[in-house]
N, C-alpha and C. Protein backbone atom coordinates (compact mmCIF):
# COMPACT_ATOMS: atom_id res chain seq x y z
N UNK A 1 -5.15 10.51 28.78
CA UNK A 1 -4.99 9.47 27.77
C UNK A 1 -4.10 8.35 28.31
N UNK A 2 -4.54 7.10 28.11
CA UNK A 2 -3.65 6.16 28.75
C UNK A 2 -2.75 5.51 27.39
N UNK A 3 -1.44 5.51 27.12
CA UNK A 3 -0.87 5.76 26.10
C UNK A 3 -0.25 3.97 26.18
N UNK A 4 0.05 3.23 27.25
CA UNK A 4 0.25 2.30 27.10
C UNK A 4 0.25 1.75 28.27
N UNK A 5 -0.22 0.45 28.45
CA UNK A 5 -0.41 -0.57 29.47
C UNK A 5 1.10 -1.55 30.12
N UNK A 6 1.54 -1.63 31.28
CA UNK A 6 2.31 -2.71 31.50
C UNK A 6 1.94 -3.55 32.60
N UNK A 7 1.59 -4.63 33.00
CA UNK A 7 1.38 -5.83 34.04
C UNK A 7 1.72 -7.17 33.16
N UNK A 8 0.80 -7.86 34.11
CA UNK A 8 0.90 -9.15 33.91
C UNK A 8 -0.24 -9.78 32.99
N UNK A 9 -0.48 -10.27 31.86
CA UNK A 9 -1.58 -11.01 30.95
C UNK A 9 -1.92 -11.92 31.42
N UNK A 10 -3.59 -11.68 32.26
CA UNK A 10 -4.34 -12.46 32.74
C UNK A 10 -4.93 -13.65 31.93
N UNK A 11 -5.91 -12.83 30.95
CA UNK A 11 -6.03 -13.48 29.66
C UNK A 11 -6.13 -13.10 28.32
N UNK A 12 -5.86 -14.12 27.43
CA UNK A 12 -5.68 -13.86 25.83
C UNK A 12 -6.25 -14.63 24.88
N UNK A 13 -7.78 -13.50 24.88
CA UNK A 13 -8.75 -14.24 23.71
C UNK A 13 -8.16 -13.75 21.98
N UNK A 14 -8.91 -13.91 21.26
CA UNK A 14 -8.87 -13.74 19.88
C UNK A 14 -8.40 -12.06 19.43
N UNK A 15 -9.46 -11.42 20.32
CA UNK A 15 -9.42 -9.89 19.85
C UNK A 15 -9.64 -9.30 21.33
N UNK A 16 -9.21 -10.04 22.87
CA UNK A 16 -9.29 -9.45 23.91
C UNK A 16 -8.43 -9.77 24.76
N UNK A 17 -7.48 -8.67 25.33
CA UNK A 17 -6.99 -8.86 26.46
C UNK A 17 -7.25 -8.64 27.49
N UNK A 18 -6.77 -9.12 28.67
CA UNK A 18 -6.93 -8.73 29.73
C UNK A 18 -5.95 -8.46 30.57
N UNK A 19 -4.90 -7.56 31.45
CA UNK A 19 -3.84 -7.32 31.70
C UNK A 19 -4.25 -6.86 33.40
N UNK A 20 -3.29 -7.51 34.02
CA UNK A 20 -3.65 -7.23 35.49
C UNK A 20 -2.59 -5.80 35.88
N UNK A 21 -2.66 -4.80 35.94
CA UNK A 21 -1.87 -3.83 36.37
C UNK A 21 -2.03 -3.46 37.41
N UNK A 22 -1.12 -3.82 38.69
CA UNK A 22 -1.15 -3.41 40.45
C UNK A 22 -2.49 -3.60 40.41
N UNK A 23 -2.89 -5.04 40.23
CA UNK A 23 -4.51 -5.29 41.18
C UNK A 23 -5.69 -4.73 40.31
N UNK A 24 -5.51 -3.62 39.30
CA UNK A 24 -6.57 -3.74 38.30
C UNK A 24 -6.92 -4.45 37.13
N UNK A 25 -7.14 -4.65 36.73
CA UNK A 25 -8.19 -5.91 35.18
C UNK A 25 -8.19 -4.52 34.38
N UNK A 26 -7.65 -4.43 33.22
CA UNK A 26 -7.98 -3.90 31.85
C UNK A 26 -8.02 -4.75 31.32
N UNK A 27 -9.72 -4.27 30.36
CA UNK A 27 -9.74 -5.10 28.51
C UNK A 27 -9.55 -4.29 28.23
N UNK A 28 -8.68 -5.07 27.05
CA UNK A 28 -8.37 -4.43 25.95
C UNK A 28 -8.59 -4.98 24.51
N UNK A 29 -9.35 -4.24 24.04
CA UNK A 29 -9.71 -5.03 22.40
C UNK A 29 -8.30 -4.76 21.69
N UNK A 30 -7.75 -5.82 20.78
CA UNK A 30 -6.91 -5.86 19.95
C UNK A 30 -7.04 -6.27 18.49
N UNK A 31 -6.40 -6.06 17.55
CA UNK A 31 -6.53 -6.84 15.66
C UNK A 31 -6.09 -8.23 16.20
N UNK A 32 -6.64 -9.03 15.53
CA UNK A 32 -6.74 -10.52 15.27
C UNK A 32 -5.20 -10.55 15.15
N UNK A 33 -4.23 -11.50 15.76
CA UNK A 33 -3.10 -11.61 15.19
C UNK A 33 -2.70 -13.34 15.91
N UNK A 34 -1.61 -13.28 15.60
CA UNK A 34 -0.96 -15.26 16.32
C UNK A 34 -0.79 -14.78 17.49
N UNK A 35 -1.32 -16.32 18.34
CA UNK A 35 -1.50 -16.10 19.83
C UNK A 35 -0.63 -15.81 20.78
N UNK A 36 0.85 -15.50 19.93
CA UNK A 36 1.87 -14.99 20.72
C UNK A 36 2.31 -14.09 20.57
N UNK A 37 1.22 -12.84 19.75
CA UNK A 37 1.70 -11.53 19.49
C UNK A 37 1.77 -10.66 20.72
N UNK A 38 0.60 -10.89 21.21
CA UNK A 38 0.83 -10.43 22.59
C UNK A 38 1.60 -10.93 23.49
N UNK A 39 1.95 -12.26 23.62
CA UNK A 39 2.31 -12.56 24.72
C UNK A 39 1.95 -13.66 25.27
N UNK A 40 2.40 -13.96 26.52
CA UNK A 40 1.97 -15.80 27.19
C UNK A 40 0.95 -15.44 28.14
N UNK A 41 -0.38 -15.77 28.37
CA UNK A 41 -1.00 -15.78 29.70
C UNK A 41 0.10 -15.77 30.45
N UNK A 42 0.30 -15.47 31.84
CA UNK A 42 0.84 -15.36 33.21
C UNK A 42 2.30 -14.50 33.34
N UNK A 43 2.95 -13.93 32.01
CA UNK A 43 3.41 -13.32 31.78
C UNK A 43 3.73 -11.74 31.84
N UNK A 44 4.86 -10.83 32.16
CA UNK A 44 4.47 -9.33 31.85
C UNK A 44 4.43 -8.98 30.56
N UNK A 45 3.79 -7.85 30.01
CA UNK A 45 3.83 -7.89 28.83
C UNK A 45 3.52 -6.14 29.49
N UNK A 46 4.11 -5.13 28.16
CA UNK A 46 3.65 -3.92 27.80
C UNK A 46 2.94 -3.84 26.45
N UNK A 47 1.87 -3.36 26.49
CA UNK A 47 0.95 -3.00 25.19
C UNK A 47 0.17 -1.99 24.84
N UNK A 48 0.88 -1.01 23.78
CA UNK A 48 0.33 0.31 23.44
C UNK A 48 -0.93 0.24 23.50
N UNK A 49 -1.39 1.19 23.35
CA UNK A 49 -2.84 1.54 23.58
C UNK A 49 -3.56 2.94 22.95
N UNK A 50 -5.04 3.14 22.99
CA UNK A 50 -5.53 3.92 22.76
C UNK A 50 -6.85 4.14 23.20
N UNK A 51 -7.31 5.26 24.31
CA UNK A 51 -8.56 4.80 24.53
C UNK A 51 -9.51 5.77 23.93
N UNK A 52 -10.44 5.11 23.67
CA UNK A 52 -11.64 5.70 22.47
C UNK A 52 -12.55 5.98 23.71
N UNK A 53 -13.28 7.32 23.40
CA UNK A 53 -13.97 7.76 24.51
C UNK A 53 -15.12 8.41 24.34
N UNK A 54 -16.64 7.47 24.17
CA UNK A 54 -18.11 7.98 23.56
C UNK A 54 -18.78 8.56 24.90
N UNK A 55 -20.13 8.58 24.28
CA UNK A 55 -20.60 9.21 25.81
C UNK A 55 -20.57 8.39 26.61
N UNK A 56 -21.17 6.92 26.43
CA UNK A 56 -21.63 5.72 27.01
C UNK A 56 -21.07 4.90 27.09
N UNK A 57 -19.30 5.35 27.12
CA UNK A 57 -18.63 4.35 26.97
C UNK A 57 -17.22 4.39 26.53
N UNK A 58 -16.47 3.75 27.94
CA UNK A 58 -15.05 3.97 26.92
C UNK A 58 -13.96 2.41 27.06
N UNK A 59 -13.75 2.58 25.41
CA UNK A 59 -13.09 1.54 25.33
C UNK A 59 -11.53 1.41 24.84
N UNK A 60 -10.70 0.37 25.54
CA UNK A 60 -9.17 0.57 25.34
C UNK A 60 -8.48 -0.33 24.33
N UNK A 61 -8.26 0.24 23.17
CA UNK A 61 -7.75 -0.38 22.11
C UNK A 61 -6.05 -0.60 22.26
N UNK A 62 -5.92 -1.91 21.67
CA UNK A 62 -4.04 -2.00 22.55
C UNK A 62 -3.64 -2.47 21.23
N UNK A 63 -2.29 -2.64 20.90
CA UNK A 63 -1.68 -2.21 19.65
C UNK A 63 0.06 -2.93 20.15
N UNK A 64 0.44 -4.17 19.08
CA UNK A 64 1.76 -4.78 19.20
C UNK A 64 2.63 -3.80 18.78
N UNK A 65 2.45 -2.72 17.88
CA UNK A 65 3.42 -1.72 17.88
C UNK A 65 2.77 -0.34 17.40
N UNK A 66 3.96 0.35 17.43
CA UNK A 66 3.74 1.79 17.02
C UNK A 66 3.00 2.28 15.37
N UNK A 67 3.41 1.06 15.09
CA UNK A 67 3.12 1.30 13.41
C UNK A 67 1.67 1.05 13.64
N UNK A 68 1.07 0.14 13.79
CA UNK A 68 -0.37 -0.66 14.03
C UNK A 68 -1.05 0.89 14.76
N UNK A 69 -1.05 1.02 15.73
CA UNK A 69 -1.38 2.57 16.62
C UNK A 69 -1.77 3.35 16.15
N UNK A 70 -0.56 3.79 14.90
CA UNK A 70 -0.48 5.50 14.13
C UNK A 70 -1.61 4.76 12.85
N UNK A 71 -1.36 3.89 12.64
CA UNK A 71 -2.17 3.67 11.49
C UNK A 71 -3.95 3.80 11.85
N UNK A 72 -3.90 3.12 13.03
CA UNK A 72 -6.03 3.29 13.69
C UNK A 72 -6.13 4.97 13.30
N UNK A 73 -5.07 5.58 14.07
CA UNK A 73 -5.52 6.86 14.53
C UNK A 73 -5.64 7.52 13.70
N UNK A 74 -4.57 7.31 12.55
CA UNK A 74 -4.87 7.67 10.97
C UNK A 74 -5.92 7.16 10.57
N UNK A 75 -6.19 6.14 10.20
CA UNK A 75 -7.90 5.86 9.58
C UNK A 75 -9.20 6.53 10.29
N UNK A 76 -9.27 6.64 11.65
CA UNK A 76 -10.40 7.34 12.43
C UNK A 76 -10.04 9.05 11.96
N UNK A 77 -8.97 9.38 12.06
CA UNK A 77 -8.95 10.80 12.14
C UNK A 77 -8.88 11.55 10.77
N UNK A 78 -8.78 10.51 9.61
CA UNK A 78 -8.69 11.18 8.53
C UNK A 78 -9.27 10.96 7.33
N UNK A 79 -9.97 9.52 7.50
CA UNK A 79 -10.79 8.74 6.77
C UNK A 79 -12.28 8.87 7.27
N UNK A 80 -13.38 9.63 6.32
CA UNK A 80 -14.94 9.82 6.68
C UNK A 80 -15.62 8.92 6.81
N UNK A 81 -16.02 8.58 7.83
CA UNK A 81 -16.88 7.32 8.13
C UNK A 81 -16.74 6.12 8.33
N UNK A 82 -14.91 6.01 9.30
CA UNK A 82 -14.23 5.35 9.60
C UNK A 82 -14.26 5.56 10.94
N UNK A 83 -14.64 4.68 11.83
CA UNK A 83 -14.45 4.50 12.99
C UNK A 83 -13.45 3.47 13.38
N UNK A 84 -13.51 3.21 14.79
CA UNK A 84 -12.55 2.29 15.66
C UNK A 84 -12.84 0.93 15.24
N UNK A 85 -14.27 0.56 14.51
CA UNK A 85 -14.24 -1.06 14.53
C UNK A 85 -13.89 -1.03 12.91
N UNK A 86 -14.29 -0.38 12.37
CA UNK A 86 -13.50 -0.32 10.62
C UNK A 86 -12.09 -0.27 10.90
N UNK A 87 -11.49 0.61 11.50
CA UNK A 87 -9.87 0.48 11.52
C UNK A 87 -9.16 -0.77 12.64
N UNK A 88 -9.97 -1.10 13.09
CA UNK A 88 -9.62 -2.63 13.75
C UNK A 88 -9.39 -3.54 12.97
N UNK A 89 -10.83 -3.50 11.95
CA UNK A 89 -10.83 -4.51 11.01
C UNK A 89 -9.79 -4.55 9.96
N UNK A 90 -9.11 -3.29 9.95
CA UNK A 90 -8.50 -3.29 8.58
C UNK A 90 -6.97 -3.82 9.12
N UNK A 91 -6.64 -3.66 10.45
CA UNK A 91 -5.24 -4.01 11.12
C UNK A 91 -5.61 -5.29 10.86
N UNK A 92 -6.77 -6.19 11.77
CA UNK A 92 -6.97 -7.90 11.82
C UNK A 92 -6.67 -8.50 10.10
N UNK A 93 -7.16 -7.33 9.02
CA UNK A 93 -7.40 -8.10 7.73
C UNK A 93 -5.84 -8.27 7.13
N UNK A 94 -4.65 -7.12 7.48
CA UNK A 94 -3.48 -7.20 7.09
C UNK A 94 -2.49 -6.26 8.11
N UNK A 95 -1.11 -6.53 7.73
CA UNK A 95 -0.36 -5.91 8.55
C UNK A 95 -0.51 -4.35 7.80
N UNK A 96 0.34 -3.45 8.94
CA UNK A 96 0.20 -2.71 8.84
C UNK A 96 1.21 -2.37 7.49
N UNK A 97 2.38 -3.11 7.15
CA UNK A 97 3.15 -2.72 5.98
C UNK A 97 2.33 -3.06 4.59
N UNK A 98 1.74 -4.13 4.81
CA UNK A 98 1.20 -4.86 3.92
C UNK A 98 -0.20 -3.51 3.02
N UNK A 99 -1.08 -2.93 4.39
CA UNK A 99 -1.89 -2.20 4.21
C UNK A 99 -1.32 -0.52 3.40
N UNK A 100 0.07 -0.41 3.86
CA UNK A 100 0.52 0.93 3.01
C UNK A 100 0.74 0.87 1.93
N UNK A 101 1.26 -0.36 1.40
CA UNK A 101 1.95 -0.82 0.12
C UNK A 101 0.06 -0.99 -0.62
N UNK A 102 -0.90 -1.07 -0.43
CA UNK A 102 -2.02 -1.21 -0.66
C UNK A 102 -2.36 -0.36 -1.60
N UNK A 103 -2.23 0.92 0.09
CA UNK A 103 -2.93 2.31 -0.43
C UNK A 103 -1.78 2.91 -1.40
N UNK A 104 -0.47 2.83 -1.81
CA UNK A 104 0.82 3.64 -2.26
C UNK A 104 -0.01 3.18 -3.53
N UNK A 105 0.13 1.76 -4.32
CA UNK A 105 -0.50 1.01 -5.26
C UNK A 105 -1.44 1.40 -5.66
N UNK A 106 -3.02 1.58 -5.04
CA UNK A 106 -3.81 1.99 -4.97
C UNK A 106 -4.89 0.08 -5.33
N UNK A 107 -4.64 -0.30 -4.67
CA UNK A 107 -4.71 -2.06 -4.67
C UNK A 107 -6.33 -2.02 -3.84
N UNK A 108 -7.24 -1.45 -4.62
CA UNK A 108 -8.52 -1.64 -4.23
C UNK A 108 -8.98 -3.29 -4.11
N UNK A 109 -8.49 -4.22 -4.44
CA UNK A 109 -9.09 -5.75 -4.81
C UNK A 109 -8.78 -5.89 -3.05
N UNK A 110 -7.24 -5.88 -2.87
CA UNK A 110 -6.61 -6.38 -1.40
C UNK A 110 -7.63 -5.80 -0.11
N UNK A 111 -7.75 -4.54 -0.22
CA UNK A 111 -8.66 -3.75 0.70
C UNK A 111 -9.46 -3.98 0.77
N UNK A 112 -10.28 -4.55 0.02
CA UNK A 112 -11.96 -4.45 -0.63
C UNK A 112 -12.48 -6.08 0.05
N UNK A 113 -11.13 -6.77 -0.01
CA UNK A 113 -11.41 -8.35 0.56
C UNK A 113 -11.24 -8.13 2.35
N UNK A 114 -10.78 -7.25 2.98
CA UNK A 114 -10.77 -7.44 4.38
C UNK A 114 -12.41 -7.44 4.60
N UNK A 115 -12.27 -8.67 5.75
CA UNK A 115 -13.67 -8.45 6.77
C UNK A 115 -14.00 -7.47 6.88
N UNK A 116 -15.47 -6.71 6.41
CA UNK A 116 -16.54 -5.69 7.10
C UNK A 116 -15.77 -4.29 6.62
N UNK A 117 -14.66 -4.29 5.71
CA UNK A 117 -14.74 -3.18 4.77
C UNK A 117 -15.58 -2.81 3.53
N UNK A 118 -15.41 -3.61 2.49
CA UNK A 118 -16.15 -3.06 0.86
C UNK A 118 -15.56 -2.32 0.17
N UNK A 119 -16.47 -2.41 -0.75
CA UNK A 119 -15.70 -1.67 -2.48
C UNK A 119 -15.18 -0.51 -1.80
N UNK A 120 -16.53 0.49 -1.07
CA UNK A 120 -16.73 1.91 -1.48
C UNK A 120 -15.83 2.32 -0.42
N UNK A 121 -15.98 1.46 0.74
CA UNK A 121 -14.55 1.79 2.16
C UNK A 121 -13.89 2.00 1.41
N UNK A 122 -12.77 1.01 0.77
CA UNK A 122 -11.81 0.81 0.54
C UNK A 122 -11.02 1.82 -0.45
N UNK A 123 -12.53 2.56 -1.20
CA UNK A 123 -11.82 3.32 -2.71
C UNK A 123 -12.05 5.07 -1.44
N UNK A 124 -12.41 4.83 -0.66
CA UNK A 124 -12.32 5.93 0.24
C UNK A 124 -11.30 6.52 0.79
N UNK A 125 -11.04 5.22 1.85
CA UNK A 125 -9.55 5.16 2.31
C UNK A 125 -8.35 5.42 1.40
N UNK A 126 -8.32 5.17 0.31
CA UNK A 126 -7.26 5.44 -0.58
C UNK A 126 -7.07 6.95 -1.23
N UNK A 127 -8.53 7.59 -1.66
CA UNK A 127 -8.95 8.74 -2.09
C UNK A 127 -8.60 9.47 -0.76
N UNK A 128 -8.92 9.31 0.03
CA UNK A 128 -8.57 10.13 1.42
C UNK A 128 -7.25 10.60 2.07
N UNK A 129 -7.03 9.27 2.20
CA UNK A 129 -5.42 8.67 2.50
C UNK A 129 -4.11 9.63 1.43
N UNK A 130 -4.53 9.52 -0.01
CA UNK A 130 -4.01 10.07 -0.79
C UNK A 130 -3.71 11.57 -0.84
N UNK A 131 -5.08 11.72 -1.28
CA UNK A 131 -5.22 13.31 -1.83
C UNK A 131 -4.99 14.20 -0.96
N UNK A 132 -6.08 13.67 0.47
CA UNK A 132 -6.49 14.43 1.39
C UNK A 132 -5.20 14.84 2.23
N UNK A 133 -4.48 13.71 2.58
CA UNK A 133 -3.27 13.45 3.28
C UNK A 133 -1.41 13.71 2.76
N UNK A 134 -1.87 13.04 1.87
CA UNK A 134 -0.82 12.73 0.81
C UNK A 134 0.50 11.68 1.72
N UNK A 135 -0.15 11.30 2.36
CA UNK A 135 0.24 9.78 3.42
C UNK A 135 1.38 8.63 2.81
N UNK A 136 0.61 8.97 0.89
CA UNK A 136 1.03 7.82 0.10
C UNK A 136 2.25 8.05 0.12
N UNK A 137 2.81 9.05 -0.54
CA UNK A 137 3.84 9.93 -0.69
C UNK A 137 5.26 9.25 0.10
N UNK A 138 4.85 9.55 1.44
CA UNK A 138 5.78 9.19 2.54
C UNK A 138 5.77 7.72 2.82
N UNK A 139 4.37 7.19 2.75
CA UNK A 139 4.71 5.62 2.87
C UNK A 139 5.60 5.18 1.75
N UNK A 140 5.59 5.29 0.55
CA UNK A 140 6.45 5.32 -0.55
C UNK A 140 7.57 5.39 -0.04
N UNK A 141 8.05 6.43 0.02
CA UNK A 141 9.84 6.86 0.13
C UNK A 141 10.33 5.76 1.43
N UNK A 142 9.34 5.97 2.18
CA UNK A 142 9.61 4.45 3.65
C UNK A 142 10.08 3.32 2.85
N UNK A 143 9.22 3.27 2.31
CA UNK A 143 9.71 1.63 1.29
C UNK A 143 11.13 1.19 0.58
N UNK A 144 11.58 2.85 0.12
CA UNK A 144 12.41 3.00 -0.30
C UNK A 144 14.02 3.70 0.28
N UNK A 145 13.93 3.04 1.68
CA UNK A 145 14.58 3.81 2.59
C UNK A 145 16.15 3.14 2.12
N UNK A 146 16.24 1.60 1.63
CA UNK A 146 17.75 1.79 0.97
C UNK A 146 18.13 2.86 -0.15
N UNK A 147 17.74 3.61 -0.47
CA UNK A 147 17.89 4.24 -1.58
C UNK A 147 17.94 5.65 -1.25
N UNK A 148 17.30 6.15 0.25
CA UNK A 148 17.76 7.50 0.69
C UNK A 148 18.84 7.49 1.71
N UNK A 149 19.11 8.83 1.79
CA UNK A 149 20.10 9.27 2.98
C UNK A 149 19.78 9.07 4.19
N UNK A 150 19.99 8.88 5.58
CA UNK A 150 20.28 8.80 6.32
C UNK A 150 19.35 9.53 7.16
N UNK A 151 19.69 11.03 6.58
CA UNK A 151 19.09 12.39 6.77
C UNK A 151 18.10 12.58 6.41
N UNK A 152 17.31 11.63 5.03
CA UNK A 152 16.58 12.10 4.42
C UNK A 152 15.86 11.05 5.04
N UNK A 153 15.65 10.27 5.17
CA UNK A 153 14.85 8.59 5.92
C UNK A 153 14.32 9.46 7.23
N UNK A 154 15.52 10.11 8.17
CA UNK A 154 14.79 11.02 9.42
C UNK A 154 14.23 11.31 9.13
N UNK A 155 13.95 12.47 8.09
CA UNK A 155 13.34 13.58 7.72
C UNK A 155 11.92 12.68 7.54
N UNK A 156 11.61 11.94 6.68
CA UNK A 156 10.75 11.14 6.16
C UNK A 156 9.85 11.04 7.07
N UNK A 157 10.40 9.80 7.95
CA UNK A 157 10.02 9.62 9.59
C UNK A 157 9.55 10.31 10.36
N UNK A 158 10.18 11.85 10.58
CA UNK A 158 9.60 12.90 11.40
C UNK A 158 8.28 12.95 10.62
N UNK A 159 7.73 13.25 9.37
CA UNK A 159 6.73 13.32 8.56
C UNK A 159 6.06 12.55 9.02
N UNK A 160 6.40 11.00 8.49
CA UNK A 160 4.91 10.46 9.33
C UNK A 160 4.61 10.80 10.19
N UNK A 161 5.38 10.84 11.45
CA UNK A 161 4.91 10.57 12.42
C UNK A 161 4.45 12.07 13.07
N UNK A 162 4.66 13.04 12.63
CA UNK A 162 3.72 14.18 12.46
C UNK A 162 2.20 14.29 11.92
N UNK A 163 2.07 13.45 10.22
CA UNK A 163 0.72 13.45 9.66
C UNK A 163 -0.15 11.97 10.35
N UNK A 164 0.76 11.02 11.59
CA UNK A 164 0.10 10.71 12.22
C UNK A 164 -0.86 11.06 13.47
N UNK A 165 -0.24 12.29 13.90
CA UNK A 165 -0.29 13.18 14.55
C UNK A 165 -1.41 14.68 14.58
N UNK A 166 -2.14 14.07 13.29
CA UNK A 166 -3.16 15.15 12.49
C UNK A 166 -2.54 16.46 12.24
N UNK A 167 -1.37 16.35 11.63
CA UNK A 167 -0.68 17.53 10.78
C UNK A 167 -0.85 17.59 9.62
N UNK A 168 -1.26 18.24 8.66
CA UNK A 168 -1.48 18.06 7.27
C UNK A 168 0.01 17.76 6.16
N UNK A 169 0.23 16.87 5.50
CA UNK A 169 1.43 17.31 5.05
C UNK A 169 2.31 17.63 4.95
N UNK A 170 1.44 19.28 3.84
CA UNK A 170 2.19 20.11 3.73
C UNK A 170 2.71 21.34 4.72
N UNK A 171 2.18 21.38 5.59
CA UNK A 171 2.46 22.16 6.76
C UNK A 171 3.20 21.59 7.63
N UNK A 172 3.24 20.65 7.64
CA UNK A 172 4.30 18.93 8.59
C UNK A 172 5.82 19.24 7.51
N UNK A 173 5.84 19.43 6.53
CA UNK A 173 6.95 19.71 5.24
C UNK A 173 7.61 21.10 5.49
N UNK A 174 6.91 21.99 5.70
CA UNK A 174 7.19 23.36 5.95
C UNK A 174 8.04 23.20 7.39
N UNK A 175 7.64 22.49 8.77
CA UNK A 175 8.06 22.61 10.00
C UNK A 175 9.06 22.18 9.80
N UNK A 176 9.44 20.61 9.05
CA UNK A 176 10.28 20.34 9.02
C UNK A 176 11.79 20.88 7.98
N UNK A 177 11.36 21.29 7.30
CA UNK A 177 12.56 22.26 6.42
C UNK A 177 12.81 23.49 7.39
N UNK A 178 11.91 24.09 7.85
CA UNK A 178 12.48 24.72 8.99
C UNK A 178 13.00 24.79 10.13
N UNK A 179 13.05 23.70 10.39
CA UNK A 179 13.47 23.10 11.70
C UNK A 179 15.10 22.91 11.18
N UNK A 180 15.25 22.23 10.25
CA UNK A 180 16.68 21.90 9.65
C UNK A 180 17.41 23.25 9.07
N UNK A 181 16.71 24.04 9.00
CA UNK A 181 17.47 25.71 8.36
C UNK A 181 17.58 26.05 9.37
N UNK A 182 16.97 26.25 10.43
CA UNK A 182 17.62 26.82 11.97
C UNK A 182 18.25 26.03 12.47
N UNK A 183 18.61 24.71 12.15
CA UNK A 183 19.87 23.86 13.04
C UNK A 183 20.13 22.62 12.14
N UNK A 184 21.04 22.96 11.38
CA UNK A 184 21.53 22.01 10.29
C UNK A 184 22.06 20.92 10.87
N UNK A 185 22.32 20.51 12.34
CA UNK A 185 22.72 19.90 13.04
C UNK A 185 21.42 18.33 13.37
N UNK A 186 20.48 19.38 13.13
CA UNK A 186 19.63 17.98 13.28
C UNK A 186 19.88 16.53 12.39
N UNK A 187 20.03 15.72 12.87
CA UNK A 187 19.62 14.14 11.95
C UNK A 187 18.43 13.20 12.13
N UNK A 188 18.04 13.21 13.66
CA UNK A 188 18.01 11.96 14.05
C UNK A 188 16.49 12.46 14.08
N UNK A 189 15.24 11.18 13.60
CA UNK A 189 14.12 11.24 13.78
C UNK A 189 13.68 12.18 15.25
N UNK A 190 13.85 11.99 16.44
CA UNK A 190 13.55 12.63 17.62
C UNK A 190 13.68 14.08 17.30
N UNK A 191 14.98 14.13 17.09
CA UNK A 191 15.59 15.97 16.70
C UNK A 191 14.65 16.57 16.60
N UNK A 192 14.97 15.53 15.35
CA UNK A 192 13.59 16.71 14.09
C UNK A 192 11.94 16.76 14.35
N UNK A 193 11.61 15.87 14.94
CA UNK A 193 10.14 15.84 15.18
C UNK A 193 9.95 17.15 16.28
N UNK A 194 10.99 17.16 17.10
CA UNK A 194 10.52 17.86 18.50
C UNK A 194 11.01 19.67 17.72
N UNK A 195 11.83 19.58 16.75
CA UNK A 195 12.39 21.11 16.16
C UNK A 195 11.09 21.68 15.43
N UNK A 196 10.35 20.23 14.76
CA UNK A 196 8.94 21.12 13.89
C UNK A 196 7.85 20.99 15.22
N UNK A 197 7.68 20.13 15.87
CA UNK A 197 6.83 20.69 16.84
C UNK A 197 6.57 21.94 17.37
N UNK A 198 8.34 22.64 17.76
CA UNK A 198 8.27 23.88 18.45
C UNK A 198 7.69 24.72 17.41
N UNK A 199 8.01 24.60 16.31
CA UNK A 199 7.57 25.84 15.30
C UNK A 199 6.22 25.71 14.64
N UNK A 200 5.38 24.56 15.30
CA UNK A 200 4.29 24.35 14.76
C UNK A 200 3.34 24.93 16.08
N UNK A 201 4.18 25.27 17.09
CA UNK A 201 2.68 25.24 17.92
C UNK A 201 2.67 27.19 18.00
């Protein structure tokens, strides 16, 4: 898996990069964003990534941050009949904060208006996102991170970034309360992600 790209930006179309790394050319398809999200032509730049891999074909999706990333991989991996150019579209149509506060809401109008989604995408992704996931939950309390602890914001954090991770939940909830009963010492997002890892595998 090539997890992220660093060289120099050859060129920078609309939804394509091109990045020279030691003498090789990667494209990379990206979400529509301002022409300096990436970066300056002739410039170094590092840019996450993800490569999608069919029979006939593999293509490298690149990503201005971590949030944008977990969110594709969440829509392909957990949303039915969501692929890589639906969850492209849905990064190009809004940010990625913009898109949680959507689904938490349940703001079918906002979703329903991105390019090359629709009604029935959109009431999918949310039904999915929700029930299936319970995604909302945690994007919620994110929102509301002046209002938790310190401890509890980690805790939060380790969550996503576990049910980004295709952990369900409630089993992502379980690692992590256990992880903190065997070492009350944990705080810090890293801690805790790598304490429910061990007890998840």
């Amino acid at each position: 898996m090539i997890t992220f790209l660093r060289g120099k930006l050859v060129e920078n179309w609309p939804n394509r990069l091109v990045i020279d790394v030691n003498g090789v050319g990667y494209e990379v398809l990206v979400p529509l964003a301002g022409s300096d999200a990436y970066g300056r032509v002739g410039s170094e730049v590092k840019i996450l990534t993800h490569l999608h891999i069919r029979e006939q074909e593999h293509t490298l999706f690149g990503f201005p941050g971590a949030d944008e990333r977990d969110l594709f991989r969440l829509l392909m991996d957990r949303v039915s009949g969501v692929g890589p150019k639906v969850a492209m579209a849905v990064l190009s149509g809004m940010s990625a904060g913009d898109f949680k506060a959507a689904v938490v809401s349940g703001d079918l109008a906002s979703l329903a208006s991105i390019k090359g989604l629709g009604r029935k995408t959109a009431e999918r992704i949310v039904l999915e996102l929700k029930d299936k996931v319970g995604v909302a939950e945690a994007w919620e309390a994110q929102t509301r991170t002046g209002e938790l602890s310190p401890e509890a914001t980690a805790r939060n954090d380790a969550l996503l970034a576990l049910i980004s991770l295709g952990y369900k939940q409630a089993d992502a909830q379980k690692a992590i309360a256990a992880a903190a009963k065997q070492d009350p010492a944990l705080s810090h997002t890293d801690e805790i992600l790598r304490g429910a890892l061990r007890l998840m595998q």
